[in-house]
Every structure is written in C-alpha cells, then in structure tokens.
C-alpha atoms as a PDB file:
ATOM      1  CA  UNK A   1     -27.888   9.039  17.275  1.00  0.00           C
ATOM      2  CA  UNK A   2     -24.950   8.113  18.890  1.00  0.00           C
ATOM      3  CA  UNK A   3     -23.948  10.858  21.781  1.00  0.00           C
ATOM      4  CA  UNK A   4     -19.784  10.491  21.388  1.00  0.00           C
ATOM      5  CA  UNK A   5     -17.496  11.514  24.535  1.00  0.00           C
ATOM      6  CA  UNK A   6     -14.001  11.922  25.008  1.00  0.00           C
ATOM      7  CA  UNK A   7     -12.377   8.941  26.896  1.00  0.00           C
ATOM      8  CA  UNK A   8      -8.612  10.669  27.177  1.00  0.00           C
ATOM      9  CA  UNK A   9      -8.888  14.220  27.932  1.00  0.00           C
ATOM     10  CA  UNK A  10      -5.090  14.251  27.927  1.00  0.00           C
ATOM     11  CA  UNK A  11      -4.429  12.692  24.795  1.00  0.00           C
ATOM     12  CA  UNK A  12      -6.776  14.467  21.963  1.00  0.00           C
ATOM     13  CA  UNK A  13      -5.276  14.221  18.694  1.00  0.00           C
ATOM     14  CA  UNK A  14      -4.688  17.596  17.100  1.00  0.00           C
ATOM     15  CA  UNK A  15      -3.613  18.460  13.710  1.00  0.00           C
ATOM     16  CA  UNK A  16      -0.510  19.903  13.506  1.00  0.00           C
ATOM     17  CA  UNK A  17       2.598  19.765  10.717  1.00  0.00           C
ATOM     18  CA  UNK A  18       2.051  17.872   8.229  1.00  0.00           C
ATOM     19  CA  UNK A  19      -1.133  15.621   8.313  1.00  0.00           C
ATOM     20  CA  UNK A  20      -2.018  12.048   6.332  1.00  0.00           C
ATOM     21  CA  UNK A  21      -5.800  11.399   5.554  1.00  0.00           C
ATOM     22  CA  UNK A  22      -8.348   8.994   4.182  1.00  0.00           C
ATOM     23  CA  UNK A  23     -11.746   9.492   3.131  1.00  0.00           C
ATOM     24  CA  UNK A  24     -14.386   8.140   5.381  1.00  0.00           C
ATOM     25  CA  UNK A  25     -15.871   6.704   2.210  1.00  0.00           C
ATOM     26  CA  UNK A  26     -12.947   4.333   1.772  1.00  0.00           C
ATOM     27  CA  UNK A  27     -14.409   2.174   4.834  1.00  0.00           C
ATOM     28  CA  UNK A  28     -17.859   3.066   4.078  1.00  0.00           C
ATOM     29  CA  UNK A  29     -18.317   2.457   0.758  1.00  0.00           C
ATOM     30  CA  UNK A  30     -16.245  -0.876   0.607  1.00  0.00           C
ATOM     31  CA  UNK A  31     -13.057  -0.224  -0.809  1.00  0.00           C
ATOM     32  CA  UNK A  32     -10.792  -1.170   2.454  1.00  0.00           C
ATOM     33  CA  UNK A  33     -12.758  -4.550   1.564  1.00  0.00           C
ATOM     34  CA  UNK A  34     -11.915  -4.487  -1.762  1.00  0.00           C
ATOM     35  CA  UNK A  35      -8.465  -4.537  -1.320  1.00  0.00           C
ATOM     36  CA  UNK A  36      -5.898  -7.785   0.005  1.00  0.00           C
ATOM     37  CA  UNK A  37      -3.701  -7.260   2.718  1.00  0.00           C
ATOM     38  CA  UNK A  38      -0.832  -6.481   0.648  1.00  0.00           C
ATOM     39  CA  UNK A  39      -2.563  -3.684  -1.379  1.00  0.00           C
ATOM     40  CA  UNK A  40      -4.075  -2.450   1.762  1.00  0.00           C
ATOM     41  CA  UNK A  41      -0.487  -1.889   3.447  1.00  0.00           C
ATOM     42  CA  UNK A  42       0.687  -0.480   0.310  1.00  0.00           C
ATOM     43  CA  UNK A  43      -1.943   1.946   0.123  1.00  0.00           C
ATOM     44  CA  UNK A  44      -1.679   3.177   3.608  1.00  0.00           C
ATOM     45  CA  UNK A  45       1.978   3.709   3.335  1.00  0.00           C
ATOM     46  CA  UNK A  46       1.346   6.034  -0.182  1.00  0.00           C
ATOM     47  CA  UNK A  47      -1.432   7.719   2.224  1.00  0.00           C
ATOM     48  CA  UNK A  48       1.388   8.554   4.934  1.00  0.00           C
ATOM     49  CA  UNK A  49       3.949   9.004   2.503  1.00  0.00           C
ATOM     50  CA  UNK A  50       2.514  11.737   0.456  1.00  0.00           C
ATOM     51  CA  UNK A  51       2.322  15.162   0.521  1.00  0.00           C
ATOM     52  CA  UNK A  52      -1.086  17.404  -0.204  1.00  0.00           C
ATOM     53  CA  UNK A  53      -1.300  16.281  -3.931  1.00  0.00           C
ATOM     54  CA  UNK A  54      -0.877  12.435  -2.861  1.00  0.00           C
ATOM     55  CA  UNK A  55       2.462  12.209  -4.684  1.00  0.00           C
ATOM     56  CA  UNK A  56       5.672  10.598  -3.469  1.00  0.00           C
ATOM     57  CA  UNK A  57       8.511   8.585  -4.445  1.00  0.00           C
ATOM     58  CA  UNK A  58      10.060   6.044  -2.296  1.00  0.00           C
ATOM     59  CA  UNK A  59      11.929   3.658  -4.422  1.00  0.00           C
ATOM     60  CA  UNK A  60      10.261   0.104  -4.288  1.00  0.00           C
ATOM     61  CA  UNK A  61      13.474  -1.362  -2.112  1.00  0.00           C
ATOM     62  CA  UNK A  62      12.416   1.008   0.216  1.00  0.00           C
ATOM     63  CA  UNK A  63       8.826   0.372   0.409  1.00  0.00           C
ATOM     64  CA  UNK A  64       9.648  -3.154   0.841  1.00  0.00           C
ATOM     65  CA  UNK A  65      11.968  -2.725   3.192  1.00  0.00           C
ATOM     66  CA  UNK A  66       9.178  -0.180   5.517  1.00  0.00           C
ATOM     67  CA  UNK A  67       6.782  -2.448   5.176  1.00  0.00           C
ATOM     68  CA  UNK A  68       8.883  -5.715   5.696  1.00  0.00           C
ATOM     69  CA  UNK A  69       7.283  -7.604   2.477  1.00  0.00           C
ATOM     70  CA  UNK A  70       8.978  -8.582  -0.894  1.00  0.00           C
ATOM     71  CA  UNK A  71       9.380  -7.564  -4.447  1.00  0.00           C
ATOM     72  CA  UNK A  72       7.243 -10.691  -5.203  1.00  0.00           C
ATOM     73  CA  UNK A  73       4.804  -9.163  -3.042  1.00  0.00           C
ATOM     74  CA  UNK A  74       5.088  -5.732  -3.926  1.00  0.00           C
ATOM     75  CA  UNK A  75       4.947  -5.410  -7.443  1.00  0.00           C
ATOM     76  CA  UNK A  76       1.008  -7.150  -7.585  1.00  0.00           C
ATOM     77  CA  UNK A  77      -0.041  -4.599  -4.743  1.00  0.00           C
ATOM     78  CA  UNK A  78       1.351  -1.869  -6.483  1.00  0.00           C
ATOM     79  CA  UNK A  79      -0.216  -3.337 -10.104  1.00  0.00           C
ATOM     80  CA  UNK A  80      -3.396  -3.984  -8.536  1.00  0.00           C
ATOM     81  CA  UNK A  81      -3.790  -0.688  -6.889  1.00  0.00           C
ATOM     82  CA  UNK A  82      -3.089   0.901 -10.108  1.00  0.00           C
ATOM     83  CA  UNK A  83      -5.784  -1.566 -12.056  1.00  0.00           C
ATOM     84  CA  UNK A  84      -8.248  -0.506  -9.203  1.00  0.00           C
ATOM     85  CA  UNK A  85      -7.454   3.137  -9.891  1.00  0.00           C
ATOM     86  CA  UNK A  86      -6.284   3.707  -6.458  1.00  0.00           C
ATOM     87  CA  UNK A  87      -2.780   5.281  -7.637  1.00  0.00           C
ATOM     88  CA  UNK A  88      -0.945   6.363 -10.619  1.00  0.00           C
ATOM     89  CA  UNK A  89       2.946   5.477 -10.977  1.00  0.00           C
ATOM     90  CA  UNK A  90       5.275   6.537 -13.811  1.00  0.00           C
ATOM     91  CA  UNK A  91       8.133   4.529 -13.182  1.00  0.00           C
ATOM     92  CA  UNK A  92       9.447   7.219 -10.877  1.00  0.00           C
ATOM     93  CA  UNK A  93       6.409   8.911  -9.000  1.00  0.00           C
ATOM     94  CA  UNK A  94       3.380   8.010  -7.062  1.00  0.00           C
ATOM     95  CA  UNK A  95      -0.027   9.587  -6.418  1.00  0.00           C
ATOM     96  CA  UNK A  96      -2.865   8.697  -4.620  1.00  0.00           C
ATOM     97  CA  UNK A  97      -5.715   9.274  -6.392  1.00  0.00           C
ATOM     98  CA  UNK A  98      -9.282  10.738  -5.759  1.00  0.00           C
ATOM     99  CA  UNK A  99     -11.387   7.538  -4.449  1.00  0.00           C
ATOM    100  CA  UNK A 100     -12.957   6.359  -7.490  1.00  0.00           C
ATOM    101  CA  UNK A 101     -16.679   6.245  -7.862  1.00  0.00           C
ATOM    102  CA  UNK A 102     -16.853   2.402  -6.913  1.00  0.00           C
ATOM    103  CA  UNK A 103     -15.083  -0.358  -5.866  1.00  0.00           C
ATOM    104  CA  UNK A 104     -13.708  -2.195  -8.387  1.00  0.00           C
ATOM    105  CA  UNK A 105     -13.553  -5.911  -6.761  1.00  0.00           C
ATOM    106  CA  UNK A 106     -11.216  -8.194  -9.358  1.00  0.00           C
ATOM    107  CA  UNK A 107     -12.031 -11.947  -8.909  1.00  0.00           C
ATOM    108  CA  UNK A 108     -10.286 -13.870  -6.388  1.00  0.00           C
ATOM    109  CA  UNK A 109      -7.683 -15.735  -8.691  1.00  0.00           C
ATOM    110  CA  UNK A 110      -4.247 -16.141  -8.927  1.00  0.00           C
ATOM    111  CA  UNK A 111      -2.697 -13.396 -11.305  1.00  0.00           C
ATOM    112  CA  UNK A 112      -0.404 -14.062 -14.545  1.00  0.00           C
ATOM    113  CA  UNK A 113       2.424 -12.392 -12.543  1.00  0.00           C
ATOM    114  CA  UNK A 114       1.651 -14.413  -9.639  1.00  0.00           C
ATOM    115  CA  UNK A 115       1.787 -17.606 -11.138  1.00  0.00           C
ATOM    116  CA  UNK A 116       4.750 -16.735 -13.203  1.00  0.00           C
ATOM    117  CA  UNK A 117       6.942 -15.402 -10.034  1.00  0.00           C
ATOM    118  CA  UNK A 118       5.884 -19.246  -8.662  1.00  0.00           C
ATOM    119  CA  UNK A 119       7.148 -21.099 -10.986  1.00  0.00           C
ATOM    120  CA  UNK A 120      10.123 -18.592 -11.413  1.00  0.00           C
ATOM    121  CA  UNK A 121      11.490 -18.290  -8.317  1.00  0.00           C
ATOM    122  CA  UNK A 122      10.792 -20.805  -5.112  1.00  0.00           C
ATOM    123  CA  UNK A 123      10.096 -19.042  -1.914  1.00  0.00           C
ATOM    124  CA  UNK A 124      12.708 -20.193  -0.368  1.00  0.00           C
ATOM    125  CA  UNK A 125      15.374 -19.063  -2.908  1.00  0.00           C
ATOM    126  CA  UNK A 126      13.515 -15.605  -3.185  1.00  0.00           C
ATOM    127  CA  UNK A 127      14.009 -15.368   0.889  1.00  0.00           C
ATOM    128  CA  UNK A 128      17.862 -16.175  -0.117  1.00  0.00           C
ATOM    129  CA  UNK A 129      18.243 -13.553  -1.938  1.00  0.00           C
ATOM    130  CA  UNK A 130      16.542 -11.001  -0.579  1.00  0.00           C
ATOM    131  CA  UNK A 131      18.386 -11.507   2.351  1.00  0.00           C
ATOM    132  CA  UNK A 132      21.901 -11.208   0.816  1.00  0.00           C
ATOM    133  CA  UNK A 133      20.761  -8.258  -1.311  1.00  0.00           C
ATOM    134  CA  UNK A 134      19.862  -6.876   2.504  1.00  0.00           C
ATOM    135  CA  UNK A 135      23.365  -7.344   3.718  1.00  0.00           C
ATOM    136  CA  UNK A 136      25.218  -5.949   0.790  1.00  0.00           C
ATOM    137  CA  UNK A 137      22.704  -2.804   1.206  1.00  0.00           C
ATOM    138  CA  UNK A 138      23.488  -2.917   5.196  1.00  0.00           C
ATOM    139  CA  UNK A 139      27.364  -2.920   4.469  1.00  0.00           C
END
C-alpha cells in the first residue's frame, strides 16, 4: 500500500460552507470515460452548482455563458447526460442523480440533433449570433 503524506502543510483543504462532491466511483468505475468533453463540463458544473439533493436551476444562457460553450453544444450534453441517467431536468430544474449502476457508453456517432443543428445553422452564423444575442444581454 501506498504510505500518502502531506506535501503543503499550509494549504490542507478543509470542509467548510457549503461543499460540492463526486463519488470516487465516477473515475473508478469508468463513467468520467464515458462521457465527451462537453457532457463532462456540464456535469461538473451541475456537481458545483447544486445543493445537498443535487438540484439546481441555472437557466441554459447561463450555463453557456459559465462554461463559455454554445446552445449547439449544450443542449446534446445536457440530452446525453439525461440518456446516460446522469441527471434529471424538467424544463425548469436539475438534479444530479445517484451514479447509476454502470456506465452506459452510447456509440461514437453523430446524433440526429447533431446532424440536424449542421445542416441548420453554419458555425459561423451560429458564432454571429450568439455574439449579438451577448451584446444585447451585456447592454
């Protein structure tokens, strides 16, 4: 066994206030790996965000906006979380859930809503408008 030490005396982290936390079975057990960088951010920000029961409700504009990504980027993280029974989300609120029992790994293609939001809207128009949207919110 590993013997662990302290390498900053001075800077121990101690629990105090309010406190965020994540099973150590989400890196053990392979759901971190499970998920793609955008559901991964997503999650960690519900983690932080909620409160003992794993519920909050930051409006998607502000997710997006604390985690500097898009709607077209947000709304398959948040679907996909839900799919892998990660979270619940009624429109409104959010919880993070228990871990489930297993990972549930979904194969590695493009989604409907992905390939729709493609075709639908170029990148570069998307980056258009969210930046205008961003100044009439700033104003």
């Amino acid at each position: 066994m590993i013997k662990k030490k302290i390498l900053n005396q001075q800077r121990v982290r101690k629990i105090e206030g309010s406190f965020a936390f994540i099973e150590h079975r989400f890196l053990r057990h392979g759901f971190w790996k499970s998920l793609k960088h955008h559901e991964l951010l997503l999650y960690l920000f519900l983690v932080l965000a909620a409160d003992r029961n794993g519920i909050s409700y930051y409006s998607y504009d502000k997710i997006c906006s604390q985690l500097s990504i898009t709607i077209n980027e947000y709304l398959p993280a948040r679907d996909a979380l839900i799919r892998k029974d990660f979270i619940a989300f009624d429109g409104y609120f959010f919880q993070v859930l228990s871990l489930p029992e297993k990972t549930r790994i979904e194969p590695a293609t493009t989604s409907v809503w992905e390939r729709a939001m493609e075709q639908a809207v170029p990148e570069h128009i998307q980056q258009l408008i969210d930046r205008t949207f961003r100044r009439a919110d700033s104003a």
